[in-house]
C-alpha atoms as a PDB file:
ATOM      1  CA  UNK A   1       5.853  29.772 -30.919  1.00  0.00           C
ATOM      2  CA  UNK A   2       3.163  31.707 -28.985  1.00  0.00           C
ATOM      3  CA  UNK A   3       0.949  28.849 -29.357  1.00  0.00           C
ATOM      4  CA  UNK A   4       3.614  26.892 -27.588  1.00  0.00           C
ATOM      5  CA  UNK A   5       3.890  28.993 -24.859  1.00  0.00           C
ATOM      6  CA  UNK A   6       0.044  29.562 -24.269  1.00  0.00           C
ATOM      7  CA  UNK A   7       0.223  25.551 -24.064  1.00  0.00           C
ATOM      8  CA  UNK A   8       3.015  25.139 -21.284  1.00  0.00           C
ATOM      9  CA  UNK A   9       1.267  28.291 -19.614  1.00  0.00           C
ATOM     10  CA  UNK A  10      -2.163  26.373 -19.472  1.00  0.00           C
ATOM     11  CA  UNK A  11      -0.833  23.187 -18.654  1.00  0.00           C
ATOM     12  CA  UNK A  12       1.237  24.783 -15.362  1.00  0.00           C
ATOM     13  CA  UNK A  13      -2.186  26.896 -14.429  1.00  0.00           C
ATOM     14  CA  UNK A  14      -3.924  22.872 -14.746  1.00  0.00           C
ATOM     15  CA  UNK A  15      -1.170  21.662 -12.891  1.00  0.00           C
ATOM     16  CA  UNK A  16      -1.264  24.458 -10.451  1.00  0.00           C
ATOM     17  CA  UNK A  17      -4.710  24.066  -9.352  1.00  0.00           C
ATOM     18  CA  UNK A  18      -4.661  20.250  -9.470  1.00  0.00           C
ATOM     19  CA  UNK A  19      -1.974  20.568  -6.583  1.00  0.00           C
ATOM     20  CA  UNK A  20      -3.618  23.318  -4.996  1.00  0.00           C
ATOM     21  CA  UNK A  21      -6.859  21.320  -4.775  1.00  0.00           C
ATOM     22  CA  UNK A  22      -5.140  18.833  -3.458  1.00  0.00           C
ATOM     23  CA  UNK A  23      -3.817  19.953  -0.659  1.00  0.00           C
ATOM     24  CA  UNK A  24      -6.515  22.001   0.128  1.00  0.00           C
ATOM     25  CA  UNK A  25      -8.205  18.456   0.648  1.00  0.00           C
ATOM     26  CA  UNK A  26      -5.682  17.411   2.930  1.00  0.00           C
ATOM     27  CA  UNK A  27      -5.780  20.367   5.005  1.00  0.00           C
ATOM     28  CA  UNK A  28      -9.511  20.045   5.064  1.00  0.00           C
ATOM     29  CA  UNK A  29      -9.319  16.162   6.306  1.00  0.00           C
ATOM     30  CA  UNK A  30      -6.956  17.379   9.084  1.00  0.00           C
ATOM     31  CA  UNK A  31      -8.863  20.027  10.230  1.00  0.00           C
ATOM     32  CA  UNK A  32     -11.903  17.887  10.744  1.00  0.00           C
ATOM     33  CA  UNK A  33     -10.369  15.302  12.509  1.00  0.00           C
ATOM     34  CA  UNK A  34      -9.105  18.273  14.699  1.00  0.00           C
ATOM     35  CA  UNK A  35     -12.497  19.962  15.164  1.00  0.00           C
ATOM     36  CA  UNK A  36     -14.174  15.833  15.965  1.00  0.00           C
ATOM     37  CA  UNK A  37     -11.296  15.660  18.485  1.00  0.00           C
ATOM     38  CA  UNK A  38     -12.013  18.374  20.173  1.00  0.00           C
ATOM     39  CA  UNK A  39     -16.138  18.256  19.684  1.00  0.00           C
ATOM     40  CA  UNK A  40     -15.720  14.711  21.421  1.00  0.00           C
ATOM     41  CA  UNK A  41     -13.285  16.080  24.497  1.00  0.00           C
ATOM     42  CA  UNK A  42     -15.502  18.846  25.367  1.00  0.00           C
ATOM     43  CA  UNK A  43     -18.822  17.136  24.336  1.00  0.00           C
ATOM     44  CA  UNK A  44     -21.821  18.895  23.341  1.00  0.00           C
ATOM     45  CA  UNK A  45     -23.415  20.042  26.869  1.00  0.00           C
ATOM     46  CA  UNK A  46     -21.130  22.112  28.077  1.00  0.00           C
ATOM     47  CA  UNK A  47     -22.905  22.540  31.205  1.00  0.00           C
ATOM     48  CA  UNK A  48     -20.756  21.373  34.683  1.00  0.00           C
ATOM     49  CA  UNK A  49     -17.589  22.013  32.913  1.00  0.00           C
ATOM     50  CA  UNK A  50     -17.535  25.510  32.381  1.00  0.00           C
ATOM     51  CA  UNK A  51     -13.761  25.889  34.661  1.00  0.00           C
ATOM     52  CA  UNK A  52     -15.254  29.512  35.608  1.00  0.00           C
ATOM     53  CA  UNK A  53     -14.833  30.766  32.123  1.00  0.00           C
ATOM     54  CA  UNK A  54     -18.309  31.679  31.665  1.00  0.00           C
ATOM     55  CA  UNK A  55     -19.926  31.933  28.283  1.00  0.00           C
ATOM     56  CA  UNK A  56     -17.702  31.043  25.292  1.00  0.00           C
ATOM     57  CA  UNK A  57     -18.260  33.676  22.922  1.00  0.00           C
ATOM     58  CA  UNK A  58     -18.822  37.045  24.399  1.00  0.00           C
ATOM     59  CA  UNK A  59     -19.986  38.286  28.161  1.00  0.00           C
ATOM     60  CA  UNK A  60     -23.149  36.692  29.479  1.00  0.00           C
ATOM     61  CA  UNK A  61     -25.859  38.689  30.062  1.00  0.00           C
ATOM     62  CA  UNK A  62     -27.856  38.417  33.178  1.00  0.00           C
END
């Protein structure tokens, strides 16, 4: 009977991850296609564009 239960407790952790991975995967997909969406609307210069915000991370120094 313990056996049994080991079994259907192992084969829900198995499931469990299978599903987790999965969706992990999916959520990984979607955030790339997020991060190339915005890589491509901003583009990689950065210079002329700025909107007066100044530096993106932190104060500039100068």
């Amino acid at each position: 009977m313990i056996l049994w239960i080991l079994l259907f407790l192992l084969i829900l952790v198995v499931f469990g991850f299978g599903f987790t991975m999965q969706t992990l995967w999916w959520v990984a997909a979607v955030l790339l296609i997020v991060w190339i969406f915005g890589f491509a609307r901003r583009g990689r210069g950065g210079g002329g564009r700025s909107r007066g915000r100044g530096r993106r991370y932190g104060r500039s120094r100068g």
